[in-house]
Every structure is written in structure tokens, then in C-alpha cells.
N, C-alpha and C. Protein backbone atom coordinates (compact mmCIF):
# COMPACT_ATOMS: atom_id res chain seq x y z
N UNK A 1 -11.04 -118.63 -79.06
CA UNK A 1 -11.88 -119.74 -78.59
C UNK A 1 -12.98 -119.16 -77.71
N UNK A 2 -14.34 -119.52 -78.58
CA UNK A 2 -15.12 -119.03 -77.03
C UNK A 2 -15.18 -119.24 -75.80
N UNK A 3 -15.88 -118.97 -74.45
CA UNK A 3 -15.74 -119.26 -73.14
C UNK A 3 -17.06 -120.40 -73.38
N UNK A 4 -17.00 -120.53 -72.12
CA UNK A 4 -18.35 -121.28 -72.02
C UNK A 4 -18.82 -120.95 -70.78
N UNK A 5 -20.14 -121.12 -70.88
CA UNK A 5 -21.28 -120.28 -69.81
C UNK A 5 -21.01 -120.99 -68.78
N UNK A 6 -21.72 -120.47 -67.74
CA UNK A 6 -22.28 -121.33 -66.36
C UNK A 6 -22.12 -122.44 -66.57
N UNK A 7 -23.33 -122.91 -67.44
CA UNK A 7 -23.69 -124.05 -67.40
C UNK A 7 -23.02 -125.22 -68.23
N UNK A 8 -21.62 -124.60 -68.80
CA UNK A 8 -20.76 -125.21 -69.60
C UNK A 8 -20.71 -125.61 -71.16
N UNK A 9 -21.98 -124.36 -71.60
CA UNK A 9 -21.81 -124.62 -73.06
C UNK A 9 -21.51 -123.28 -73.58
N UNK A 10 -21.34 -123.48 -74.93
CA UNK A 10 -20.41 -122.24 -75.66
C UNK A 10 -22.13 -121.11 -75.75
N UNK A 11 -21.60 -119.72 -75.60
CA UNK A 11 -22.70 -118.85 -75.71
C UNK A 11 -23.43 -118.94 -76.83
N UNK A 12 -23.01 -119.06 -78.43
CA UNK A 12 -23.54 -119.10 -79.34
C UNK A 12 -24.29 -120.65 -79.61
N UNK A 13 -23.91 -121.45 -78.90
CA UNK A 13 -24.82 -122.56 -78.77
C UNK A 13 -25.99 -122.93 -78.16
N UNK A 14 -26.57 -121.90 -77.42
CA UNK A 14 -27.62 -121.71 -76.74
C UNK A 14 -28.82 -121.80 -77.45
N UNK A 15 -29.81 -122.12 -77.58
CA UNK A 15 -30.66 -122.13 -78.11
C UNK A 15 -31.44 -121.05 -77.87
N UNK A 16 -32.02 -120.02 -78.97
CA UNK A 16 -32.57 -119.03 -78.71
C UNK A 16 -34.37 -119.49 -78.67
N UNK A 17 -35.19 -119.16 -77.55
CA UNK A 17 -36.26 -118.85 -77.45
C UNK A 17 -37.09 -118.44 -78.50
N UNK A 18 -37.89 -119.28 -78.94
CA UNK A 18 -39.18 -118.92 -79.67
C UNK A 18 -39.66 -117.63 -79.63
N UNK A 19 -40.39 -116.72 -80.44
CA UNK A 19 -40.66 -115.50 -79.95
C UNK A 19 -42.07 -116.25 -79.30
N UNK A 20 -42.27 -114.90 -78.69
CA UNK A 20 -43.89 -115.20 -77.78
C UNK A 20 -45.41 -114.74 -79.04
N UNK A 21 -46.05 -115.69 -79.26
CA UNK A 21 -47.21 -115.33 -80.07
C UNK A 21 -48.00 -113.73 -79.33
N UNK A 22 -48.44 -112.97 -80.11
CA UNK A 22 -49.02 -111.67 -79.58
C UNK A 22 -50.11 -111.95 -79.16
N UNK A 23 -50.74 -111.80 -78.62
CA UNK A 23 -52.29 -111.56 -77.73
C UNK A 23 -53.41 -111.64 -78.98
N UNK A 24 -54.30 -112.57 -78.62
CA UNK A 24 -55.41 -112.36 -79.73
C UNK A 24 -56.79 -112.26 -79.10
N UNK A 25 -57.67 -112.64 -79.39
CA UNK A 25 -58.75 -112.52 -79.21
C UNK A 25 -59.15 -114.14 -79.30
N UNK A 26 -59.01 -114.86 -80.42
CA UNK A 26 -59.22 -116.04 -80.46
C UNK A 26 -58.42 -116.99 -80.68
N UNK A 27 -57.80 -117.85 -79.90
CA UNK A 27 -56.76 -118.26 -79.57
C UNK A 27 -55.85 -119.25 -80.60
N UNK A 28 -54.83 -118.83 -80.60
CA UNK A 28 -54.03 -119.69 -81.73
C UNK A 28 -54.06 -121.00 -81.78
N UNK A 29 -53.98 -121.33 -80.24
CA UNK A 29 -54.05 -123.22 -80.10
C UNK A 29 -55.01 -123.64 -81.36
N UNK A 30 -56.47 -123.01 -81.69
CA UNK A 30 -57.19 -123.62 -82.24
C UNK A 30 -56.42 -124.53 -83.71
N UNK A 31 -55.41 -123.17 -84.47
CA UNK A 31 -54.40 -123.74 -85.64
C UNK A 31 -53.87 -124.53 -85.03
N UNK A 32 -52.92 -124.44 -84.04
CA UNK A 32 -52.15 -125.63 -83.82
C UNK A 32 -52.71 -126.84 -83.88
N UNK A 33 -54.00 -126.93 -82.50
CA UNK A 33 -54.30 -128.19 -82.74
C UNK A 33 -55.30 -128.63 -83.84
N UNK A 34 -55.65 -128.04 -84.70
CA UNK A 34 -56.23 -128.79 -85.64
C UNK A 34 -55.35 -129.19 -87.05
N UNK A 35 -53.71 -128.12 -86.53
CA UNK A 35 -52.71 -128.89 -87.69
C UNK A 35 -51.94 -130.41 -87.51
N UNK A 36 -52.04 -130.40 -85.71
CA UNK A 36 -51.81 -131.40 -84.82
C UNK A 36 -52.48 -132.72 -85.69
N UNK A 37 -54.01 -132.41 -85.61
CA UNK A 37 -54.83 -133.42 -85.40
C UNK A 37 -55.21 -133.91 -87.14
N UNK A 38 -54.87 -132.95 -88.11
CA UNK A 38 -55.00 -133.23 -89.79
C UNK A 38 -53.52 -133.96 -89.86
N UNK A 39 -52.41 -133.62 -89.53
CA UNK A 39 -51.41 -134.37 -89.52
C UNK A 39 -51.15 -135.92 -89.44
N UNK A 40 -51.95 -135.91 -88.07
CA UNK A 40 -51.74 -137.31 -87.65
C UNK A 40 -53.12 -138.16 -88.27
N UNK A 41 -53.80 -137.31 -88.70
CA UNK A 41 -54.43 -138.54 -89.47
C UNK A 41 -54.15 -138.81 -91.03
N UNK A 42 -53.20 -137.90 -91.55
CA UNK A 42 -52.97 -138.55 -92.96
C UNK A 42 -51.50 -139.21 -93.06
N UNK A 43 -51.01 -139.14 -91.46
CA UNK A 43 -49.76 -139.76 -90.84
C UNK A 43 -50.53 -141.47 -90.71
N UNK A 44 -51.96 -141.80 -90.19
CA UNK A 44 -52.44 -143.07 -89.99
C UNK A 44 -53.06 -143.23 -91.12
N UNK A 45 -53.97 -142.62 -92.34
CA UNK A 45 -54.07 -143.23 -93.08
C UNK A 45 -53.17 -143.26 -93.96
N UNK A 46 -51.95 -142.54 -94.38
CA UNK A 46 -50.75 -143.31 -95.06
C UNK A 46 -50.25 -144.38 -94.67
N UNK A 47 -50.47 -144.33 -93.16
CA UNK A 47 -49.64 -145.78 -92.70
C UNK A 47 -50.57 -146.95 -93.26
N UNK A 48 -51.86 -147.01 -92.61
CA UNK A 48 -52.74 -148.17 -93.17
C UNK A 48 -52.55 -148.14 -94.68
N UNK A 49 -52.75 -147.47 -95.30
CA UNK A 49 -52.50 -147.93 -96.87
C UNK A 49 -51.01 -148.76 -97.19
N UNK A 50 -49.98 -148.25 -96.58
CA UNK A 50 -48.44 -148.92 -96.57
C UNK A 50 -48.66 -150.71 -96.33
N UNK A 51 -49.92 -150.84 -95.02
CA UNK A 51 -49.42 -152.14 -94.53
C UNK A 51 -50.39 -152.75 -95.31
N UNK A 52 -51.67 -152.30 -95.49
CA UNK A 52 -52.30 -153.08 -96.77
C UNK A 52 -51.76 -153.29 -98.16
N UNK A 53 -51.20 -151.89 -98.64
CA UNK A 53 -50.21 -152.68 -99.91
C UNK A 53 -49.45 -153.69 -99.81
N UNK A 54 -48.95 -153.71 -98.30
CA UNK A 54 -47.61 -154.77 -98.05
C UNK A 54 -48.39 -156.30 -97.91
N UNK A 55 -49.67 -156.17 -97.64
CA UNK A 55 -49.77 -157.47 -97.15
C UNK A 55 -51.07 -157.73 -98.24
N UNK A 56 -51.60 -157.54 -98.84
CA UNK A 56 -52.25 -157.93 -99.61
C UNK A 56 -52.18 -157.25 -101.13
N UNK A 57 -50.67 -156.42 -101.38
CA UNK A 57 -50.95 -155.76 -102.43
C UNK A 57 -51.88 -154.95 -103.40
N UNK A 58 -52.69 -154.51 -102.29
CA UNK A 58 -53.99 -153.70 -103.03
C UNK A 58 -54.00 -152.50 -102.24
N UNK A 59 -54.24 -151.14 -102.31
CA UNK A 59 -54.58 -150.41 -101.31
C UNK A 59 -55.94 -150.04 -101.01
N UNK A 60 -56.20 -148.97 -100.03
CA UNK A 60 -57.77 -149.01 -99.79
C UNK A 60 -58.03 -147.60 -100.97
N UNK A 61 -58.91 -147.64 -101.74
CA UNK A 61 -59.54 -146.91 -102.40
C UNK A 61 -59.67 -145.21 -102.13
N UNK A 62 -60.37 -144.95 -100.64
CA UNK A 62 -60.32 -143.89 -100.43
C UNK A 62 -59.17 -142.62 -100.13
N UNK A 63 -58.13 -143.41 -99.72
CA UNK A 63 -57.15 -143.29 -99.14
C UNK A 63 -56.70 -141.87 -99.83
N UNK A 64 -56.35 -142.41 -101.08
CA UNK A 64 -56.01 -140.41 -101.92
C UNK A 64 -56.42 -139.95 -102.02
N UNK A 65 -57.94 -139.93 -102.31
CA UNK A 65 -58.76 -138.81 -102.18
C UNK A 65 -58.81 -138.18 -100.75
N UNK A 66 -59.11 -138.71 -99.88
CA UNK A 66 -58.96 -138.37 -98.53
C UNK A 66 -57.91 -137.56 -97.94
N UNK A 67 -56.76 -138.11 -98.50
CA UNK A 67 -55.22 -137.63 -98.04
C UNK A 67 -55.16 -136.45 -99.14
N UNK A 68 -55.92 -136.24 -100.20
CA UNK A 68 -55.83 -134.81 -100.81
C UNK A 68 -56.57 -133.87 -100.20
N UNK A 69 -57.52 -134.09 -99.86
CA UNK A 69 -58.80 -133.28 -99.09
C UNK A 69 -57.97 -132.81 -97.89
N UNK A 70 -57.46 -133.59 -97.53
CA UNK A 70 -56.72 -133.27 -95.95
C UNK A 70 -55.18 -132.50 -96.39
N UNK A 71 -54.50 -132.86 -96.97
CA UNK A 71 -53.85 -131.83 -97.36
C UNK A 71 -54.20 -130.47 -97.60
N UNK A 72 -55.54 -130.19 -98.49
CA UNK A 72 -55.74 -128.82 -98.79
C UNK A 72 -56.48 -128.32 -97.51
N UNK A 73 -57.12 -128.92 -96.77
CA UNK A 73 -57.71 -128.22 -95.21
C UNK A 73 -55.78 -127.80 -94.51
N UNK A 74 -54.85 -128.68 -94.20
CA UNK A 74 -53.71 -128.38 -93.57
C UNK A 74 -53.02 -127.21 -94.38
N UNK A 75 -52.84 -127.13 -95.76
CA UNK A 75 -52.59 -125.69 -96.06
C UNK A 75 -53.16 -124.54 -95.73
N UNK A 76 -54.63 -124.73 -95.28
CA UNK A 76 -55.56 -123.31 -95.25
C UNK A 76 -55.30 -123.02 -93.91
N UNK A 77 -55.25 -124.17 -93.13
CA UNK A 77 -55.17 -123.98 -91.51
C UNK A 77 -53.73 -123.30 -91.25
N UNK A 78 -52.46 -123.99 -92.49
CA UNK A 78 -51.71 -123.26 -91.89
C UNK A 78 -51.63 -121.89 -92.48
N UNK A 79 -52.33 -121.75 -93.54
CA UNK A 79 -52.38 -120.19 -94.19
C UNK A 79 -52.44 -119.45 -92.72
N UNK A 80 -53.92 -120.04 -92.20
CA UNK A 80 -54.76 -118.81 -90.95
C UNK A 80 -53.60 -118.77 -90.03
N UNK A 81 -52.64 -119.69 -89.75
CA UNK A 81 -51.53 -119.47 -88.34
C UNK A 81 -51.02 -118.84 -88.83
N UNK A 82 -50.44 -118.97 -90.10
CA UNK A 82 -49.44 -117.90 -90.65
C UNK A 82 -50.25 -116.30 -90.66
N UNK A 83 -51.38 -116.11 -91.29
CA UNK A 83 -51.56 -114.93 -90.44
C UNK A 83 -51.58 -114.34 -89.77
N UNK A 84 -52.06 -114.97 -88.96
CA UNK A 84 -52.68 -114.63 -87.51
C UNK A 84 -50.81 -114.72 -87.01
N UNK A 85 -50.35 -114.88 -87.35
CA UNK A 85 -48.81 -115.06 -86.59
C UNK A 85 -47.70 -114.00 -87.32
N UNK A 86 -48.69 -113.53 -88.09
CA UNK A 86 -47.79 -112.30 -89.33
C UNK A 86 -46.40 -112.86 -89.67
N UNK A 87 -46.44 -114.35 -89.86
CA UNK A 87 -45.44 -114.79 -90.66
C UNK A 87 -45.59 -114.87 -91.89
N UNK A 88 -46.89 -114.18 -92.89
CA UNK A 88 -46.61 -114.69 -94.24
C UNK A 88 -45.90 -114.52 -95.08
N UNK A 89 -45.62 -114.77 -96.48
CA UNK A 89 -44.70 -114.19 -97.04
C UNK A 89 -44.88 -112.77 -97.55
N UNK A 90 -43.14 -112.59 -97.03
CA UNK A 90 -43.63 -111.02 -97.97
C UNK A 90 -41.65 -110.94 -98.08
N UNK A 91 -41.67 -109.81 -98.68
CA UNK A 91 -40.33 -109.53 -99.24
C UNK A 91 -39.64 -108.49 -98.16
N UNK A 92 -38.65 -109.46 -97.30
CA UNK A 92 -38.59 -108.36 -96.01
C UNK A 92 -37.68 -106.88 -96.57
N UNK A 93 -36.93 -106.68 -97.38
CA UNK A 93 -36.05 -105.62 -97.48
C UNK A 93 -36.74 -104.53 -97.79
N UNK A 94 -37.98 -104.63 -98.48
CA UNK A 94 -39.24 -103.94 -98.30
C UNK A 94 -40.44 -103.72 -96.85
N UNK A 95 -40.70 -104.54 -96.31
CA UNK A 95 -41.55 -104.33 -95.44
C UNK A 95 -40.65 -104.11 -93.96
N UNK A 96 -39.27 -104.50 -94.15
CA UNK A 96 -38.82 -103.86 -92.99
C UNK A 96 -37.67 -103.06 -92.76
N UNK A 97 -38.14 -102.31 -93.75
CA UNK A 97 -37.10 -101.07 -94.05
C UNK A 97 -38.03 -99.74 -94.13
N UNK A 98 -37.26 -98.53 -94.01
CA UNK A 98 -37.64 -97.32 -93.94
C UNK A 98 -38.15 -97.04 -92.28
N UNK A 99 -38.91 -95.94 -92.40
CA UNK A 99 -39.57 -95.28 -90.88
C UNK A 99 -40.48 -96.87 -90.19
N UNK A 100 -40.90 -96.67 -89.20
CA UNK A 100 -41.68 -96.93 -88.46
C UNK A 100 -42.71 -97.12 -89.16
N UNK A 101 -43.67 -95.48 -89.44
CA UNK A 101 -45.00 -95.70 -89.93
C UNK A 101 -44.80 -96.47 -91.62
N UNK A 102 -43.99 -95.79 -91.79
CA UNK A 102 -43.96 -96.78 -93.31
C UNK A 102 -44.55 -98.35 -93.01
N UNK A 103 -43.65 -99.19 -91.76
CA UNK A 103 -43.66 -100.07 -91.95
C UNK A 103 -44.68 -100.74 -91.56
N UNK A 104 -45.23 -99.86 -90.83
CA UNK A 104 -46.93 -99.68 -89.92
C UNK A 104 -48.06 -99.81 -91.70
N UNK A 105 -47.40 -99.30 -92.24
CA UNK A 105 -48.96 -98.53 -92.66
C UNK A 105 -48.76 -100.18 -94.81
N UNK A 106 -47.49 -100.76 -94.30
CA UNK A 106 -47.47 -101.50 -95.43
C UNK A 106 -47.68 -103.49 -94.54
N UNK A 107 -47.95 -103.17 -93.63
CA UNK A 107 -47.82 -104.27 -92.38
C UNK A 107 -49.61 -104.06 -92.78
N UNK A 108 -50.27 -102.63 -92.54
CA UNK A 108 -51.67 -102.85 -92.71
C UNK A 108 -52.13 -103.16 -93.50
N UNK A 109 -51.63 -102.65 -94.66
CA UNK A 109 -51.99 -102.77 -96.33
C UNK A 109 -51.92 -104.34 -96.58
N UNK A 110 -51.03 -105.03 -96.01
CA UNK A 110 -50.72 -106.37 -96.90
C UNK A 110 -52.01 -107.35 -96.11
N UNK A 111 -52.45 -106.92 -94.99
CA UNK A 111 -53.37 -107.48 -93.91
C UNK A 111 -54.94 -107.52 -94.35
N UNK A 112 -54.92 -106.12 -95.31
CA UNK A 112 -55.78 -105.75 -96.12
C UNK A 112 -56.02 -106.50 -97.10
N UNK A 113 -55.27 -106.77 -98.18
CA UNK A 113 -55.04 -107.56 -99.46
C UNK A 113 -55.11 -109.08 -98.75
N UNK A 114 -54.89 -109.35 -97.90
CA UNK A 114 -54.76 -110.84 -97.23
C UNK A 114 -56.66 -110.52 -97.45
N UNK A 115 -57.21 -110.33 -96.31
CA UNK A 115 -58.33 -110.16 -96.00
C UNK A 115 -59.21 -110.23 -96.89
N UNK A 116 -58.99 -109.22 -98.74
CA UNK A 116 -59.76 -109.17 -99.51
C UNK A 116 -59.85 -110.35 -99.96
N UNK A 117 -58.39 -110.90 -100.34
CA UNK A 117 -58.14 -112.30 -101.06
C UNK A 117 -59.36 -113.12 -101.00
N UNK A 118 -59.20 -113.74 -99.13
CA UNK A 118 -59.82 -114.73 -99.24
C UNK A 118 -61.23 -114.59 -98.64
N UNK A 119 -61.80 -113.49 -98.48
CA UNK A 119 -63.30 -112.92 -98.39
C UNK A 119 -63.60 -113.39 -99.95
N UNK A 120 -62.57 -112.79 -100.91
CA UNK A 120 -63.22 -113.02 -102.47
C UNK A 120 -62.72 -114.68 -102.81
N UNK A 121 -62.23 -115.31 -101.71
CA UNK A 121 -62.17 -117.01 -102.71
C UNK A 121 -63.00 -117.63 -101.73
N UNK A 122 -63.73 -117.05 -100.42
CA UNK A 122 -64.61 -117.43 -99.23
C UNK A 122 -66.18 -117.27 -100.53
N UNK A 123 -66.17 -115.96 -100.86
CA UNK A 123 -67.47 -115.70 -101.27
C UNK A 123 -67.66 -116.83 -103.09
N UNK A 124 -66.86 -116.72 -103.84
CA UNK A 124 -66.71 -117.65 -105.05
C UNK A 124 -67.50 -119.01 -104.42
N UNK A 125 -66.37 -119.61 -103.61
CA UNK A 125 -66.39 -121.09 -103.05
C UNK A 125 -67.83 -121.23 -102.79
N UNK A 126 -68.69 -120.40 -102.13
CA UNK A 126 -69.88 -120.51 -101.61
C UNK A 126 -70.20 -120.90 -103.15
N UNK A 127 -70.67 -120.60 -104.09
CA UNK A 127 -71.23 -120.52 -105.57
C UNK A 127 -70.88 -122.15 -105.43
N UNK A 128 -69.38 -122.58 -105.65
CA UNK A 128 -68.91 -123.94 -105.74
C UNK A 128 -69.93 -124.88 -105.02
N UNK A 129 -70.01 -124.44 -103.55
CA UNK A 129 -70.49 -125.73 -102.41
C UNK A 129 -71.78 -125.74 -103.02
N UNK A 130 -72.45 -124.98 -103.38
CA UNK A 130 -74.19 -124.34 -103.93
C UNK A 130 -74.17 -125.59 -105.21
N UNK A 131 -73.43 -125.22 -105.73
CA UNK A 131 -73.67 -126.25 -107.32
C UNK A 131 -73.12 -127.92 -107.11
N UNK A 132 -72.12 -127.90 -105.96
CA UNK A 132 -71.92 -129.22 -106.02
C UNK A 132 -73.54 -129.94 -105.11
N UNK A 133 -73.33 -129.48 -104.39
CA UNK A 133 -75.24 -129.56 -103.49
C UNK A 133 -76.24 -129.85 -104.06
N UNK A 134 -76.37 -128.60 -105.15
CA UNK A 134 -77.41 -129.04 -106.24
C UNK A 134 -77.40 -129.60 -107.29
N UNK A 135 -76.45 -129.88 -107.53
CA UNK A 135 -76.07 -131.16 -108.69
C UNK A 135 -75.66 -132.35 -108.14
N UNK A 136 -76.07 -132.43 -107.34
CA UNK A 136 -75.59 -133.62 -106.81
C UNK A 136 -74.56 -134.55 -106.97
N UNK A 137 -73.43 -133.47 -106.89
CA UNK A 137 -71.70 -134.23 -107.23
C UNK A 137 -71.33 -135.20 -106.23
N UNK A 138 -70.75 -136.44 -107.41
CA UNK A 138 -69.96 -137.23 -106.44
C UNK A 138 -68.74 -137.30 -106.48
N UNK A 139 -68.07 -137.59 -105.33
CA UNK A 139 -66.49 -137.54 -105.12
C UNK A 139 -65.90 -139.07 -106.30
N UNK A 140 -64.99 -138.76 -107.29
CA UNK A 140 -64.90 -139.69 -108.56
C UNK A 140 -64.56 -140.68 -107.69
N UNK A 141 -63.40 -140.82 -106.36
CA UNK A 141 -62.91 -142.40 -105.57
C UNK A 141 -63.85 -143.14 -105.14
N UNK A 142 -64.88 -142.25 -104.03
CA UNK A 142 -65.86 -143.20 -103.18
C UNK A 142 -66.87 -143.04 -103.33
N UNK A 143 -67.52 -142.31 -104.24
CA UNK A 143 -68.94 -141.56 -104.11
C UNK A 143 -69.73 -140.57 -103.22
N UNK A 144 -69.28 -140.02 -102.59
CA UNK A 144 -69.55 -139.56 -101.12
C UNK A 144 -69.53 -138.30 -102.09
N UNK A 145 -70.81 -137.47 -101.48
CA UNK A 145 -71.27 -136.37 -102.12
C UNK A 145 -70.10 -135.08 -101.43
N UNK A 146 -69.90 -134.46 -103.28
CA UNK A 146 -68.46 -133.61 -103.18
C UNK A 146 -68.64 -132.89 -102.24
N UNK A 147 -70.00 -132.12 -101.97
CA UNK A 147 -69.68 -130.92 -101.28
C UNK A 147 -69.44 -131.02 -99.89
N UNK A 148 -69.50 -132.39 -99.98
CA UNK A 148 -68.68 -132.36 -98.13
C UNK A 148 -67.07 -132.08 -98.25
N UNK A 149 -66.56 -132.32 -98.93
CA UNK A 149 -65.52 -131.50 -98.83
C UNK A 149 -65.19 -130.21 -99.74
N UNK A 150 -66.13 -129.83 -100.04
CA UNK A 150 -65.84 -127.72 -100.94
C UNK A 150 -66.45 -127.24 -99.68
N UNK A 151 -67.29 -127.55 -98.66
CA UNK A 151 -67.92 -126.60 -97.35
C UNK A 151 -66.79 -126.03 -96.74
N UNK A 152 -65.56 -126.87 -96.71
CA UNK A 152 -64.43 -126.48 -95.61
C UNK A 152 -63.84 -125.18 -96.46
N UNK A 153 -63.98 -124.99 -97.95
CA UNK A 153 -62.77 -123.97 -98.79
C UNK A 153 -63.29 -122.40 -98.05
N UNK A 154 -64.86 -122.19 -98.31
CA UNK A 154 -65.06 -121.29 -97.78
C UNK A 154 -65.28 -121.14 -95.93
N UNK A 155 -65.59 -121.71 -95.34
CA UNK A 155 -65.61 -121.99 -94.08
C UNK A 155 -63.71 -121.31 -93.62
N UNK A 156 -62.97 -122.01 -93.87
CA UNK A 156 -61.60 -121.89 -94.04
C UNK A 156 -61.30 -120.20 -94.53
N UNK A 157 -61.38 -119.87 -95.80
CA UNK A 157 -61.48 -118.71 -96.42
C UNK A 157 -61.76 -117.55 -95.51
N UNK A 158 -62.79 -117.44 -94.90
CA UNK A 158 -63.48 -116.58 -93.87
C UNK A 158 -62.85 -116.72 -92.84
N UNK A 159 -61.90 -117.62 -92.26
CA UNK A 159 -61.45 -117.91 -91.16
C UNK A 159 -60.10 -116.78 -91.64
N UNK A 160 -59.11 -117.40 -92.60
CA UNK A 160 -58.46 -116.65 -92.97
C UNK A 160 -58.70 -114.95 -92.49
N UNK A 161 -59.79 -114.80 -93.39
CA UNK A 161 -59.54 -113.36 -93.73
C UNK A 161 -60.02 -112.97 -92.24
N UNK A 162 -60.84 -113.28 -91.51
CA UNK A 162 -61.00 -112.89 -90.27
C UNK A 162 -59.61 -112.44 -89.56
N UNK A 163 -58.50 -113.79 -89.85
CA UNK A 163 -57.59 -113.30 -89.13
C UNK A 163 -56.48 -112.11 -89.55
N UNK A 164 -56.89 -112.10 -90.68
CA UNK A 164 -56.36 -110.77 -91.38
C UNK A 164 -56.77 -109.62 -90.78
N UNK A 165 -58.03 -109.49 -90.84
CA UNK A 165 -58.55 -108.26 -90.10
C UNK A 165 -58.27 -108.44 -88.51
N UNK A 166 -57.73 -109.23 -87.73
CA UNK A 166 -57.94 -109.23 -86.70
C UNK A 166 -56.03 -108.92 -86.64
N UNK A 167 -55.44 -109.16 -87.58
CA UNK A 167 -54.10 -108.27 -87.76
C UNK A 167 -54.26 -107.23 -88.12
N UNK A 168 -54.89 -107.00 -89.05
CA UNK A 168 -55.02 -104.96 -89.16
C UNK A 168 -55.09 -104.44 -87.97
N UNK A 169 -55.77 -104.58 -87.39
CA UNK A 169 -56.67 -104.41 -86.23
C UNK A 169 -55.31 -103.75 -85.06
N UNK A 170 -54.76 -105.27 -85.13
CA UNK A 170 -53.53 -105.60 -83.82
C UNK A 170 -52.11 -104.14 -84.39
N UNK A 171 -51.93 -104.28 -85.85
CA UNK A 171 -50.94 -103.62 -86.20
C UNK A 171 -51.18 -102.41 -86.32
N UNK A 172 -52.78 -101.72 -86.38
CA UNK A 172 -53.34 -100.24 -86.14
C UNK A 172 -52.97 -99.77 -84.91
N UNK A 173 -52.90 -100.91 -83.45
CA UNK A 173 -52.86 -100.38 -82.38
C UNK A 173 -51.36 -100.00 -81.78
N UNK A 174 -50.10 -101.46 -82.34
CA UNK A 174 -48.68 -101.48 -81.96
C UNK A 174 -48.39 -99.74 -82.72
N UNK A 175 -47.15 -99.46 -81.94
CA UNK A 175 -46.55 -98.32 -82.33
C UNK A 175 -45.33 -98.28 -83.49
């Protein structure tokens, strides 16, 4: 039977501490709160669409398109935390196995390939926002010209890979 602590709970019931985010340059809050703040608004416009279906059986028009747009900004935002937080995926029995520098020098590499990725879907997207601009695309739900929402893919993209390099960077210096 385990003991129980001081404070009268069992040791393994303790809740272990978050690790501490590493030192950056440009501050993580920014992901948080803008996953904060995309959240809660496709948290209020799902809700308004719920109580308008309920009460007049129709919903509002924009509503999915909107709540798709905002979905794909909350994946990219959380792509960049997940970088910038070197949680992405990767296959740990590989990246955290062998020596030290091994794990140094495949920690850089993948930071690398992060970085190229979305420099090369940052630089594409630009082509995208360019043609929806000059063709004057409209969004098929509301009409609202597309490229207000393709500006964020690359905007986003570059953010990404910034924080990639700003992990190379961090994992060149740790030992």
C-alpha cells in the first residue's frame, strides 16, 4: 500500500508539473492567445448557428465557410506552437535514441525540413493569394473576395518556418 505525503495524498497521485517552455525570442503567448481567441469564436459562431436552427430552423449562411477558414488558421497556429515547442511529430525511438550529438544533429535536420516545408507552401500560396486578387475570386457562401482568406496560408507558412529556424537555432546552441 502506498504511504501518503504530507499533504495526505498518495505520491503517484501528484500531479506532475508542466515542463517549462524554453526561452525564445518571440514569445509563445502570441500561439496561445490567438488559439485562445480562434477557438472561442468558432465556439460562438457554432453556438449562434445551434440557436438559430433551433428557433427558426434555418441557419446563417456564412457560418461554414467561416468555421472552415477558422479551422485551417487554428491548425497552422497550432502547427507554429508545436514548433516552436519541439513537440511535433516525429518517431521518438529514433530521434531519442543513440549519442547526444546524434540526437542534436537529427533534432536540427528535422527543424530544417520543417523550415523548407513551409517557406515552399509560404512561397506557392503567395502565387494562390496573387490569382485569387487578380481574378477576382469569390468566396462560393457569401461572396466576400477569396483572397481574404488565402493571405493568412502564406502569412502563417512564414510564421511557421520562422519558428523552425528559430529551433535550429535554439538546438545548435543546447548541448
Amino acid at each position: 500500500m502506498p504511504s501518503l505525503s504530507d499533504a495526505g495524498h498518495a505520491p503517484e497521485a501528484t500531479p506532475v508539473p508542466p515542463e517549462a517552455d524554453e526561452p525564445v525570442k518571440v514569445p509563445l503567448k502570441i500561439e496561445d492567445w490567438l488559439t485562445v481567441l480562434v477557438m472561442g469564436a468558432l465556439a460562438l459562431i457554432t453556438f449562434a448557428n445551434v440557436i438559430a436552427r433551433y428557433f427558426t430552423s434555418q441557419s446563417f449562411a456564412w457560418t461554414e465557410e467561416f468555421s472552415v477558414f477558422l479551422m485551417i488558421v487554428l491548425a497552422l497556429v497550432g502547427s507554429s506552437a508545436a514548433v516552436a515547442r519541439d513537440r511535433h511529430i516525429r518517431i521518438e525511438y529514433f530521434s531519442d535514441s543513440g549519442s547526444m550529438a546524434r540526437r542534436k544533429t537529427l533534432a536540427r535536420f528535422g527543424a530544417v525540413l520543417v523550415a523548407l516545408l513551409f517557406t515552399l507552401i509560404g512561397v506557392l500560396s503567395i502565387r494562390l493569394v496573387w490569382d485569387d486578387y487578380r481574378f477576382d475570386e469569390t468566396s462560393p457562401g457569401i461572396g466576400v473576395p477569396q483572397w481574404w482568406y488565402s493571405i493568412w496560408l502564406p502569412i502563417l507558412s512564414f510564421g511557421i518556418a520562422l519558428r523552425a529556424v528559430g529551433l535550429f537555432i535554439r538546438r545548435g546552441r543546447s548541448a
